[in-house]
Protein backbone atom coordinates (compact mmCIF):
# COMPACT_ATOMS: atom_id res chain seq x y z
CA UNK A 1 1.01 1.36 -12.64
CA UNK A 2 -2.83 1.76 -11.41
CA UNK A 3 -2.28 -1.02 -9.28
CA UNK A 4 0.99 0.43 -7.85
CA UNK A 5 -0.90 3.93 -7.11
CA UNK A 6 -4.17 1.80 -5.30
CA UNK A 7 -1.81 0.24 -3.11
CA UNK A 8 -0.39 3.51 -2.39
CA UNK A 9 -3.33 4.95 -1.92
CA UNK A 10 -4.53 1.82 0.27
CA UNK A 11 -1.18 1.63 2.44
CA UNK A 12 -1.82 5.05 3.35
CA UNK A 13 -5.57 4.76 4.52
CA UNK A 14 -4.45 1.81 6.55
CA UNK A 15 -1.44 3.75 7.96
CA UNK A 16 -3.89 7.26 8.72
CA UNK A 17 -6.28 4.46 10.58
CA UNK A 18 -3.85 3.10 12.85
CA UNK A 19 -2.20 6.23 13.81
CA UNK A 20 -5.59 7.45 14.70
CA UNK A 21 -5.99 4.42 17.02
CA UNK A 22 -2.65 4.87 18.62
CA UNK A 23 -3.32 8.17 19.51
CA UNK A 24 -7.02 7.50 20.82
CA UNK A 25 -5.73 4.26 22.79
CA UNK A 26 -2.15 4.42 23.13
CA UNK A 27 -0.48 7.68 22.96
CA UNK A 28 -1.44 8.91 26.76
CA UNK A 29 -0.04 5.18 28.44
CA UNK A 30 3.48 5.24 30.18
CA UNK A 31 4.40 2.12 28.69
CA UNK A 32 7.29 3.74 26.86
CA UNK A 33 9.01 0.65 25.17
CA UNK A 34 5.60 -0.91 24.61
CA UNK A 35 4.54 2.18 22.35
CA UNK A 36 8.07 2.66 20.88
CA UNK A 37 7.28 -1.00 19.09
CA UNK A 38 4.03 -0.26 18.14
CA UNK A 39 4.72 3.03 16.64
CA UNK A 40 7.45 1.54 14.68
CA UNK A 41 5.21 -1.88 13.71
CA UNK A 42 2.71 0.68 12.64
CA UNK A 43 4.36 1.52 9.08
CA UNK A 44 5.23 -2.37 8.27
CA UNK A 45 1.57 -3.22 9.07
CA UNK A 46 0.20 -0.98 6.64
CA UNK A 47 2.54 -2.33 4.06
CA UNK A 48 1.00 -5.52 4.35
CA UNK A 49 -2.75 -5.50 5.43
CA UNK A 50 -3.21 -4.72 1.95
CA UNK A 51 -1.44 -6.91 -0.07
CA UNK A 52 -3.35 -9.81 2.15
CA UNK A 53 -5.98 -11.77 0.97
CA UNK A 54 -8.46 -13.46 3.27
CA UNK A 55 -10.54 -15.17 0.82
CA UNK A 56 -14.14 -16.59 1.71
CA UNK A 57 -13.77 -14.56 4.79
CA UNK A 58 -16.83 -12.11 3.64
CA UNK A 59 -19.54 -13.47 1.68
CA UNK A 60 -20.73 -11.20 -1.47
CA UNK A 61 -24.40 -10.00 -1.58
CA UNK A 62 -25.27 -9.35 -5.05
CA UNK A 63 -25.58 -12.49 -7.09
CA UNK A 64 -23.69 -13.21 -10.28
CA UNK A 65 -25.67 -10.70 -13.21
CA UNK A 66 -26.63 -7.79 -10.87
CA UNK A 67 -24.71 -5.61 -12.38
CA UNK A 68 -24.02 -5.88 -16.30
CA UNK A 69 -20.08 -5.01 -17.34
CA UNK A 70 -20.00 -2.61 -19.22
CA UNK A 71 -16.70 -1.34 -21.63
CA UNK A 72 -16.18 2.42 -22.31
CA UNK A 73 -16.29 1.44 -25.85
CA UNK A 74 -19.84 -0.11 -25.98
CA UNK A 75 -22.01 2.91 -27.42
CA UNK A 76 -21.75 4.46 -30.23
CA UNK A 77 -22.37 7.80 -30.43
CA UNK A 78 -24.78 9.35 -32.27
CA UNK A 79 -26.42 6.23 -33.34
CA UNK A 80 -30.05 5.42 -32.06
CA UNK A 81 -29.24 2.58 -30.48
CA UNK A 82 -26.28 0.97 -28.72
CA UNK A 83 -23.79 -0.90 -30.38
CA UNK A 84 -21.93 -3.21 -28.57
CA UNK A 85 -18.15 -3.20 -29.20
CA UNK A 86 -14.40 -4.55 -28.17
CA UNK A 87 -12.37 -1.99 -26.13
CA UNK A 88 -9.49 -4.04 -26.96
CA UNK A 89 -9.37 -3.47 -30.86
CA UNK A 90 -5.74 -2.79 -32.09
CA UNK A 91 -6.92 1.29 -32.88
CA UNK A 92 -8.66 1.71 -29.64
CA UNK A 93 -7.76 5.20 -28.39
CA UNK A 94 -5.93 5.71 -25.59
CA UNK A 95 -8.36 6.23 -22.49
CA UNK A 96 -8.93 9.34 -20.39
CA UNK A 97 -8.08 7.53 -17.55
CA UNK A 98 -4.78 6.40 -18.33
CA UNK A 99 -3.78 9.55 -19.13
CA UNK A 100 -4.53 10.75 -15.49
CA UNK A 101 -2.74 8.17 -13.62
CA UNK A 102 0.07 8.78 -15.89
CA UNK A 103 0.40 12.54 -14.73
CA UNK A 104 -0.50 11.37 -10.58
CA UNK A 105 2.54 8.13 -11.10
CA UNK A 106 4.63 11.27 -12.35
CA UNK A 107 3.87 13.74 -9.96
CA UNK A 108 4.30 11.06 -7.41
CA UNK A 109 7.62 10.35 -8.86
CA UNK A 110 8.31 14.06 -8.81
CA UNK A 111 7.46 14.22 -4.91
CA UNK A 112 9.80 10.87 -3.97
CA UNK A 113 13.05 12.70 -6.08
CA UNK A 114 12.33 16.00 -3.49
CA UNK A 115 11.93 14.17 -0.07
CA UNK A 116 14.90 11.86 -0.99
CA UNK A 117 16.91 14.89 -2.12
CA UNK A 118 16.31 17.00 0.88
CA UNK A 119 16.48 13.86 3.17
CA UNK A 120 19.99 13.73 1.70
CA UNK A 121 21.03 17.31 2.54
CA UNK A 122 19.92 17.03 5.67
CA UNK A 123 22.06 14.38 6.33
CA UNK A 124 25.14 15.81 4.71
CA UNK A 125 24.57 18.67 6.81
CA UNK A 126 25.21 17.23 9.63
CA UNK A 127 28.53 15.45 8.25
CA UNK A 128 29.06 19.07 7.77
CA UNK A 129 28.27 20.45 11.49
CA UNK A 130 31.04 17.02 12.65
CA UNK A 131 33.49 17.90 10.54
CA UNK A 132 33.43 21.40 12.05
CA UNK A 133 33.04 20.67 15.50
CA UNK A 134 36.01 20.10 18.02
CA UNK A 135 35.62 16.80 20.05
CA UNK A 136 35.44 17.72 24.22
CA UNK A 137 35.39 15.13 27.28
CA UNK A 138 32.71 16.46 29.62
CA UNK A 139 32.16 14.63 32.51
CA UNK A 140 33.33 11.38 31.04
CA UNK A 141 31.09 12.30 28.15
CA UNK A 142 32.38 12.77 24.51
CA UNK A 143 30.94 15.71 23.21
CA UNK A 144 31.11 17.96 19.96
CA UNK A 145 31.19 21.42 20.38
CA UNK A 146 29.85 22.64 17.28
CA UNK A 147 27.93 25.28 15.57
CA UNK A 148 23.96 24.30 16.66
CA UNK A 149 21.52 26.75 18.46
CA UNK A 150 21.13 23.77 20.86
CA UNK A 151 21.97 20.17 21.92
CA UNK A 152 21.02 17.57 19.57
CA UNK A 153 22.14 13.84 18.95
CA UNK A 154 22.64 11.93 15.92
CA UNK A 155 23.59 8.24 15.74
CA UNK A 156 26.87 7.97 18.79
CA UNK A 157 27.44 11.83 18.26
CA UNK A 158 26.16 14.01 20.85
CA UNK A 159 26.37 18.24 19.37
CA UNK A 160 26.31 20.87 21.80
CA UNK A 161 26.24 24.82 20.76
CA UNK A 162 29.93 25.74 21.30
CA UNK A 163 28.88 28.71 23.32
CA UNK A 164 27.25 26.70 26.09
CA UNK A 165 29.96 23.62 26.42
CA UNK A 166 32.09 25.44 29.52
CA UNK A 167 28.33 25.38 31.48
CA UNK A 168 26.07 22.49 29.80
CA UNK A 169 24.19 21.15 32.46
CA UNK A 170 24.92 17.36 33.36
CA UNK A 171 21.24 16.72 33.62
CA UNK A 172 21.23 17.78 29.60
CA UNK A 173 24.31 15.85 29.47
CA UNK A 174 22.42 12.59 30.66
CA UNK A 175 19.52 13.40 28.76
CA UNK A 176 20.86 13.30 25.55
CA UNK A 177 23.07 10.27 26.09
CA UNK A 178 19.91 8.13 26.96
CA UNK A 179 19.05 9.12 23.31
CA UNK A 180 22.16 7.25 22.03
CA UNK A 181 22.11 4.76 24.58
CA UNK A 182 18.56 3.70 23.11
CA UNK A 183 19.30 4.18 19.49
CA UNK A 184 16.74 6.89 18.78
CA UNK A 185 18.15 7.92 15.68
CA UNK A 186 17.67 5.00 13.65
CA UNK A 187 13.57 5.30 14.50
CA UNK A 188 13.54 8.94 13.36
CA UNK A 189 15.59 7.61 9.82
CA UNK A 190 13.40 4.69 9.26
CA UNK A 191 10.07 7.01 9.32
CA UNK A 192 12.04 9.39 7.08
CA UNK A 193 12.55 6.15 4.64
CA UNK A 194 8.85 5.34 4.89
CA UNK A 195 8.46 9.44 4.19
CA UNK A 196 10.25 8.72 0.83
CA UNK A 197 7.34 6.83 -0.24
CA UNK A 198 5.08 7.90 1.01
CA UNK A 199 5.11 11.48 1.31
CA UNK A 200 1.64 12.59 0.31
CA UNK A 201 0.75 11.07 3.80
CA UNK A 202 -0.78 13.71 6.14
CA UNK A 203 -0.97 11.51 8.84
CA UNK A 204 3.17 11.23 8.74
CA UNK A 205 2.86 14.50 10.90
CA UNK A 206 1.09 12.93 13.49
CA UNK A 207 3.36 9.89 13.12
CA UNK A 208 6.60 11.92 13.80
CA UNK A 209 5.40 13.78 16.54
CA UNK A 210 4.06 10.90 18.26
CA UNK A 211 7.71 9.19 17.89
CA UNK A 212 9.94 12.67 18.97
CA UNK A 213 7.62 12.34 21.59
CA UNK A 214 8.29 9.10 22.85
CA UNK A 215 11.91 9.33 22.39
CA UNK A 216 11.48 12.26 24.97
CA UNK A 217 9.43 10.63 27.77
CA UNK A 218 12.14 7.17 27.02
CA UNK A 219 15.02 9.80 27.62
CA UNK A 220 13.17 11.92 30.68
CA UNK A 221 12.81 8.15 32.39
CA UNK A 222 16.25 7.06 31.43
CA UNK A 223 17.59 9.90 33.65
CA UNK A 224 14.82 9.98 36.38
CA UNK A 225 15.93 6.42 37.12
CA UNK A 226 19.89 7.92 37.65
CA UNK A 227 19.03 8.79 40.95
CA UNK A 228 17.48 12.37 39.85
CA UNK A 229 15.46 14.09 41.95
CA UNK A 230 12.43 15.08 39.86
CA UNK A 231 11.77 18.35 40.86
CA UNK A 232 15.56 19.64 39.96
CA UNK A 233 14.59 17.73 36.48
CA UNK A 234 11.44 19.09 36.11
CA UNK A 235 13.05 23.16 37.32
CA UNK A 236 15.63 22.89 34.22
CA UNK A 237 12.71 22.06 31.62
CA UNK A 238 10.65 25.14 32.45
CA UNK A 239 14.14 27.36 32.50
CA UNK A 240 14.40 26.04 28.53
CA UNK A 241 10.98 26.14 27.98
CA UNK A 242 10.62 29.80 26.06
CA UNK A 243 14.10 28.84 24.04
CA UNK A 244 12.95 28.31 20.56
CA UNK A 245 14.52 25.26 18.66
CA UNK A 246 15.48 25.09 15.16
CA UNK A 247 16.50 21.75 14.43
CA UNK A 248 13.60 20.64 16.38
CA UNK A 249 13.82 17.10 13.65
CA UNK A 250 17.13 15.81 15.38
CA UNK A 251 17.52 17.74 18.72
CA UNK A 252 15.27 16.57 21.62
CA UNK A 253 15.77 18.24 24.92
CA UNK A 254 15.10 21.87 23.71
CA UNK A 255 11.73 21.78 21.76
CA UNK A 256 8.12 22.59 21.89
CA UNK A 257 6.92 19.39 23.40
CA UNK A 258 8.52 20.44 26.79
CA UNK A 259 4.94 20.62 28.13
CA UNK A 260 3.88 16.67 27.14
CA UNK A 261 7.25 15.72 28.42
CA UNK A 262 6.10 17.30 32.20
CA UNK A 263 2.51 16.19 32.11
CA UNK A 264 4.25 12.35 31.25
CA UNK A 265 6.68 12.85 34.21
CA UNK A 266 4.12 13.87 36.64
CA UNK A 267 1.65 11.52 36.25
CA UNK A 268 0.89 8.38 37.71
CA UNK A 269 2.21 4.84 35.99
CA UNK A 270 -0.52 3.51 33.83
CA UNK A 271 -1.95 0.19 35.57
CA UNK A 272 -1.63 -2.88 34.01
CA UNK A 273 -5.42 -3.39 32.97
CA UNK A 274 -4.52 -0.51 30.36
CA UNK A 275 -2.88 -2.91 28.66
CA UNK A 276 -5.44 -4.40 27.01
CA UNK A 277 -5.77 -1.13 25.05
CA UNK A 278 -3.37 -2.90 22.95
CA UNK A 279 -5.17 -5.94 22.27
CA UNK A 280 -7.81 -3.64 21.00
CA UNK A 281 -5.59 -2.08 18.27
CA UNK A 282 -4.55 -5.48 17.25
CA UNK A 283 -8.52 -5.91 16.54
CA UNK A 284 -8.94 -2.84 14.79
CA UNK A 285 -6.13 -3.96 12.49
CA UNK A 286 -8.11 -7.02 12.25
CA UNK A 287 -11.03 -5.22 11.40
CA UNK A 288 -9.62 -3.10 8.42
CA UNK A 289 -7.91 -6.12 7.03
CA UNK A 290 -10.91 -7.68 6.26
CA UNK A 291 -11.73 -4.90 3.93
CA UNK A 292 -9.17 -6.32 1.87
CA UNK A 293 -10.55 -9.63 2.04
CA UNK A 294 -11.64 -10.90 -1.44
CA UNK A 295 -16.09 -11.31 -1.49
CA UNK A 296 -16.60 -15.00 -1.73
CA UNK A 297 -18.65 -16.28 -4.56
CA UNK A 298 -22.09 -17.84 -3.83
CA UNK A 299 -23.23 -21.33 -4.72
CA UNK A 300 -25.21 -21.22 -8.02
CA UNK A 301 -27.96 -23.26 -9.46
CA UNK A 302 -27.11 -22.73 -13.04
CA UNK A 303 -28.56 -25.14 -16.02
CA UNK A 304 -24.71 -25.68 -16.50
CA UNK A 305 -21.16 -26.28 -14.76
CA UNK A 306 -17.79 -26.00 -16.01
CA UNK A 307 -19.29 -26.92 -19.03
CA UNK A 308 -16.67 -29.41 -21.29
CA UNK A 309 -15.67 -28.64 -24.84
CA UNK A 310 -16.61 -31.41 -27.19
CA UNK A 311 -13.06 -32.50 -27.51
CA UNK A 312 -11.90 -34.26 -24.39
CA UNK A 313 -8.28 -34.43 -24.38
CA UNK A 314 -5.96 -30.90 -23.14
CA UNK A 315 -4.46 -30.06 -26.33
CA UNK A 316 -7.65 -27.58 -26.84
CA UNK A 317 -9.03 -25.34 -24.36
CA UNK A 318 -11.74 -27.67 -22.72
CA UNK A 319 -13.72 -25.86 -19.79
CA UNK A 320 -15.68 -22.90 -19.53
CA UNK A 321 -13.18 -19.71 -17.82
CA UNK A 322 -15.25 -19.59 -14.69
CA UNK A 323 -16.90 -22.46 -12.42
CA UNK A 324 -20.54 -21.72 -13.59
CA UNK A 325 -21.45 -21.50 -16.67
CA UNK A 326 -24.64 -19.63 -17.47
CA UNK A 327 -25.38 -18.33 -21.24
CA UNK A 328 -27.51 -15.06 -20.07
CA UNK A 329 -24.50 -14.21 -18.71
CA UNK A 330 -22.50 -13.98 -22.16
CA UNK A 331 -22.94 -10.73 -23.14
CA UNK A 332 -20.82 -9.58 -26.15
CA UNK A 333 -20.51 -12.81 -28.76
CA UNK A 334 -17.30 -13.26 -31.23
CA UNK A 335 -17.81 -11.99 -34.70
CA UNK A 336 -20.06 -9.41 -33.75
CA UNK A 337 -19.85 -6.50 -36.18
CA UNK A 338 -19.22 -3.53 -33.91
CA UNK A 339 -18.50 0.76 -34.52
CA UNK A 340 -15.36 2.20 -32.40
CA UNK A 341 -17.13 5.25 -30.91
CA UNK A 342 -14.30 7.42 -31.86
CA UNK A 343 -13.30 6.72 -35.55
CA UNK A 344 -16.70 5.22 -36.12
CA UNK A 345 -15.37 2.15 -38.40
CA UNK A 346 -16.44 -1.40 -38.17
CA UNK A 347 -14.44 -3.64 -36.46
CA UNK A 348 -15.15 -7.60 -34.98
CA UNK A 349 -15.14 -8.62 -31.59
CA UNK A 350 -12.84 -10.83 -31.30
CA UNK A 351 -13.51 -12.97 -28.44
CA UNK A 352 -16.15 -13.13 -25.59
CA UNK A 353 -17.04 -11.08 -22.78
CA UNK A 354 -18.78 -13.19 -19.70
CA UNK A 355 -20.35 -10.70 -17.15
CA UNK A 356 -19.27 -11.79 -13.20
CA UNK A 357 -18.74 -10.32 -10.29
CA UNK A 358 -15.59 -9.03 -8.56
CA UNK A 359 -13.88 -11.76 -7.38
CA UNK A 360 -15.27 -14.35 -9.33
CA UNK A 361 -12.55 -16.75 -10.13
CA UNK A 362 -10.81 -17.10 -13.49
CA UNK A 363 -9.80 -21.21 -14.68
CA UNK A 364 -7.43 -22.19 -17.09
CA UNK A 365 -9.23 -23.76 -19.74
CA UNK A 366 -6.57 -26.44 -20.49
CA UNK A 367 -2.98 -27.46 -19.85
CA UNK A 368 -0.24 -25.37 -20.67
CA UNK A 369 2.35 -22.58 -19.70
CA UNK A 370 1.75 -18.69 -18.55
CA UNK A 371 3.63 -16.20 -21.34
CA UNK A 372 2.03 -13.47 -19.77
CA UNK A 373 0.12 -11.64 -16.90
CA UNK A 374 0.97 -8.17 -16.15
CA UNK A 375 -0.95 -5.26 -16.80
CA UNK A 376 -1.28 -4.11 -20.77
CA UNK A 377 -2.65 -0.92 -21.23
CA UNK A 378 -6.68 -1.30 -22.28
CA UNK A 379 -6.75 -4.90 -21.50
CA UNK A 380 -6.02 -4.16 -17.68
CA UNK A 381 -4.49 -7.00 -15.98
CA UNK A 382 -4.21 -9.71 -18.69
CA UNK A 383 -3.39 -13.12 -18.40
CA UNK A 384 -2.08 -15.29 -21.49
CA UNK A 385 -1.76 -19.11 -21.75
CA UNK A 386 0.36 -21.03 -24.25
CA UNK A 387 -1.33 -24.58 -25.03
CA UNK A 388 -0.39 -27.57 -27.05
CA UNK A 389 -0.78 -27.50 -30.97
CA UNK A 390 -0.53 -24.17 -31.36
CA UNK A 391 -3.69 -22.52 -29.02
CA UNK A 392 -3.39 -19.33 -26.84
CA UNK A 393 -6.49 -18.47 -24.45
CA UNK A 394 -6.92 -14.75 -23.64
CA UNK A 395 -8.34 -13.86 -20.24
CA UNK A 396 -8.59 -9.36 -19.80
CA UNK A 397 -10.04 -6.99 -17.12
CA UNK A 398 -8.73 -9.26 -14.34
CA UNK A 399 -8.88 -8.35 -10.94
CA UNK A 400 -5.61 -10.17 -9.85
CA UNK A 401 -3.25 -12.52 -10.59
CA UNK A 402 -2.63 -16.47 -8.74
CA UNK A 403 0.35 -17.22 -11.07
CA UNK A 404 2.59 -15.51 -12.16
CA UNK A 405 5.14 -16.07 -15.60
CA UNK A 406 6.67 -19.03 -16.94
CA UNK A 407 4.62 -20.97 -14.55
CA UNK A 408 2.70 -24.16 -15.81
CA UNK A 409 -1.16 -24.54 -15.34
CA UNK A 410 -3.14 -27.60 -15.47
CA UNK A 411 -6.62 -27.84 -16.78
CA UNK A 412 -9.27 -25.93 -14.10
CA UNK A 413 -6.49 -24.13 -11.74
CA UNK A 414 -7.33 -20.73 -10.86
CA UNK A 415 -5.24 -18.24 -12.75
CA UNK A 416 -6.87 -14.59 -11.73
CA UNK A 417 -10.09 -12.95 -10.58
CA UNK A 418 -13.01 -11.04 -12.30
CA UNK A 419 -12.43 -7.41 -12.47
CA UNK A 420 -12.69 -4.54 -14.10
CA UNK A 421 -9.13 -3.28 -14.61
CA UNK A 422 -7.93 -1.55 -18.21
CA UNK A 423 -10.85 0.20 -20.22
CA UNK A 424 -13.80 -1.32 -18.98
CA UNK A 425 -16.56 0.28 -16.38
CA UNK A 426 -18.18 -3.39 -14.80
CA UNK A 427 -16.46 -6.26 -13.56
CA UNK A 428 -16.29 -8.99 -16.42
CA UNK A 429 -14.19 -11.43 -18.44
CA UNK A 430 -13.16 -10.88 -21.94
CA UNK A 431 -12.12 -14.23 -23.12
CA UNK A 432 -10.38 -15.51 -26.27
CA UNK A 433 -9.27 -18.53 -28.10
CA UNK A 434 -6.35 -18.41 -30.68
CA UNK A 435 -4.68 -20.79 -32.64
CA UNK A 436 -1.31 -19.00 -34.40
CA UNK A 437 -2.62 -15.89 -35.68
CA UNK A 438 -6.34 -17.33 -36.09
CA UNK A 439 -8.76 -16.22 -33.66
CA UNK A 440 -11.50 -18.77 -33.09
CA UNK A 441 -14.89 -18.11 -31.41
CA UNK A 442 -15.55 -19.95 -28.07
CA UNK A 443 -18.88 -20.79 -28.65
CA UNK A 444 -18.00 -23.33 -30.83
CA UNK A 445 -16.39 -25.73 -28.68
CA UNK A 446 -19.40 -25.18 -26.03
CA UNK A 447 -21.59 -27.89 -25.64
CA UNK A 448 -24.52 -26.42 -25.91
């Protein structure tokens, strides 16, 4: 669920940045259909800049051991001295944190019932304003005369107040057709789709201005290539331009952007040099991807590497969990006699944890088959392996997952990342050995 809500919370960013680029490179070109794709390639890109992973792209600065992992569990209050203890002992308390992002994944959930709920009476409504409109053939046009404060489209239906049907102007007439004609409609319901989601958005408002927009300078073209002398256009705009529009979400020739609509119409066509202002928001997309990209690992010159257990064959675990191995950087041992901070008894640490740095990649130790990696409550993202003979290694805190469940593993594949996920407060690796219900210390098997 944290994971879900940093994605959010990343998808959004991205989306805010782009739509800020748009509007400082984009938004004032009259390459309609150019900017009608991008706008609409804008919410997709978010989705996925940060779900990409451009390992090795970036290299990390701070060497392996900079900073020490540390669990919310490892002092003891009260005592003189810190005691170093297990955050994953079976009567851990559940942490403060957990609690919060329970409350923001509810409100959140809260927010998606309310936009999807009024998306849907928005949309019944205007079932409603069909089913009560009479269908009229103006000018070889099929129209709806039905009760709207102005003329609005909606998929193939074109609405027009029933007051004004005897005199609607053709040029309105036109107008609003080139907004079926170009399938408007479906733009305006795939943003309010994306709006389900993400709702918390503040740059949406930008977004769906930008779009209405567009649609209107696509339309205002549509029927100043009909032959239309602009000037006749351009009188009828200002004569609507004090009306006041009400449904300004679905009706487009009556609304308050009348004055971007003439400024488009009377300026000159963009040249085609200004095109390269799209090539530039490609790069910036470029550019915040690679703040996604995962902080490649320097070369150390430890004493040891992938250190073997003493036992050569797979049925065991038989390599250390990360590529170097380096003792300093064991910091909690297994067996430890440690003090939970909150009920104050003495418990054992029951595996190891190996300090690292985010990013640092996690190895199977031997052969076998993934039972589980998911997130698990103070463990964080956890990753368990079934082996031969009975053993089960343990690997907690992960930053992410390369395998997923029911998938097999062979001896040194990379399963996950170090992180710092679950009740911890430094990137590290808590790592276990069982065998049935026996845990076994890790240590042992280390050839030391």
């Amino acid at each position: 669920m944290t994971d879900f809500l940093t994605y959010l919370i990343q998808t959004s960013i991205v989306f805010a940045l782009l739509c800020f680029f748009y509007g400082m490179l984009l938004s004032k070109l009259t390459f309609h259909w150019a900017n009608r794709i991008t706008l609409l390639l804008l919410p997709m890109v978010s989705l996925v800049l940060p779900l990409m992973e451009f390992g090795q792209l970036v290299p990390f600065a701070n060497p392996v051991g900079a900073f020490p992992s540390v669990d919310l569990a490892s002092f003891s209050f009260g005592s003189p001295s810190p005691i170093t203890t297990d955050p994953l002992l079976p009567d851990t308390p559940k942490s403060l944190g957990s609690s919060y992002a329970n409350w923001l994944f509810t409100t959140y959930l809260i927010g998606c019932l309310s936009v999807t709920l009024k998306l849907g009476f928005a949309t019944k409504n205007i079932f409603r304003v069909k089913r009560n409109s009479n269908k009229v053939l103006v000018k070889n046009t099929l129209i709806y005369a039905a009760p709207v404060v102005a003329p609005l489209t909606y998929f193939r239906w074109i609405f027009v107040p029933k007051r004004q049907i005897e005199g609607i102007h053709p040029l309105i007439l036109k107008h609003e057709s080139a907004h079926v004609r170009l399938g408007h409609t479906f733009d305006l319901l795939l943003i309010e789709l994306y709006a389900v989601i993400f709702w918390f958005n503040p740059a949406l408002l930008f977004f769906r201005k930008s779009l209405v927009a567009l649609h209107e300078f696509q339309a205002d073209q549509a029927v100043l290539a009909e032959n239309v002398r602009p000037e006749d256009y351009l009188q009828l705009m200002l004569q609507t331009l004090e009306n006041k529009n009400k449904q300004r979400t679905i009706s487009y020739f009556n609304n308050s952007i009348i004055k971007k609509r003439i400024d488009m119409i009377t300026k000159s066509k963009s040249k085609k040099g200004k095109a390269f202002n799209y090539s530039l928001l490609v790069t910036t997309a470029i550019i915040i991807s690679l703040a996604f990209a995962r902080p490649a690992i320097p070369e150390e010159t430890a004493p040891y590497k992938a250190v073997l257990f003493l036992e050569s064959t797979n049925t065991v675990p038989n390599i250390f969990p990360l590529e170097t191995y380096e003792p300093a950087n064991i910091t909690s041992t297994f067996g430890e006699k440690i003090r939970t901070p909150k009920t104050k008894h003495l418990m054992v640490h029951s595996g190891i944890d190996i300090r690292a740095t985010t990013g640092t990649p996690v190895l199977a130790t031997a052969d076998g088959m993934v039972i589980q990696a998911k997130s698990e409550k103070n463990w964080g993202n956890l990753i368990v392996l079934k082996h031969a003979d009975g053993y089960q290694t343990w690997y907690a805190h992960l930053n992410g997952f390369e395998i997923a469940e029911k998938q097999e593993v062979k001896t040194g594949d990379v399963i996950g990342y170090v992180g710092s996920t679950g009740r911890s407060t430094g990137p590290h690796l808590h790592y276990e050995v069982r065998k049935g219900d026996e845990h076994l210390d890790p240590m042992d098997f280390f050839d030391k």
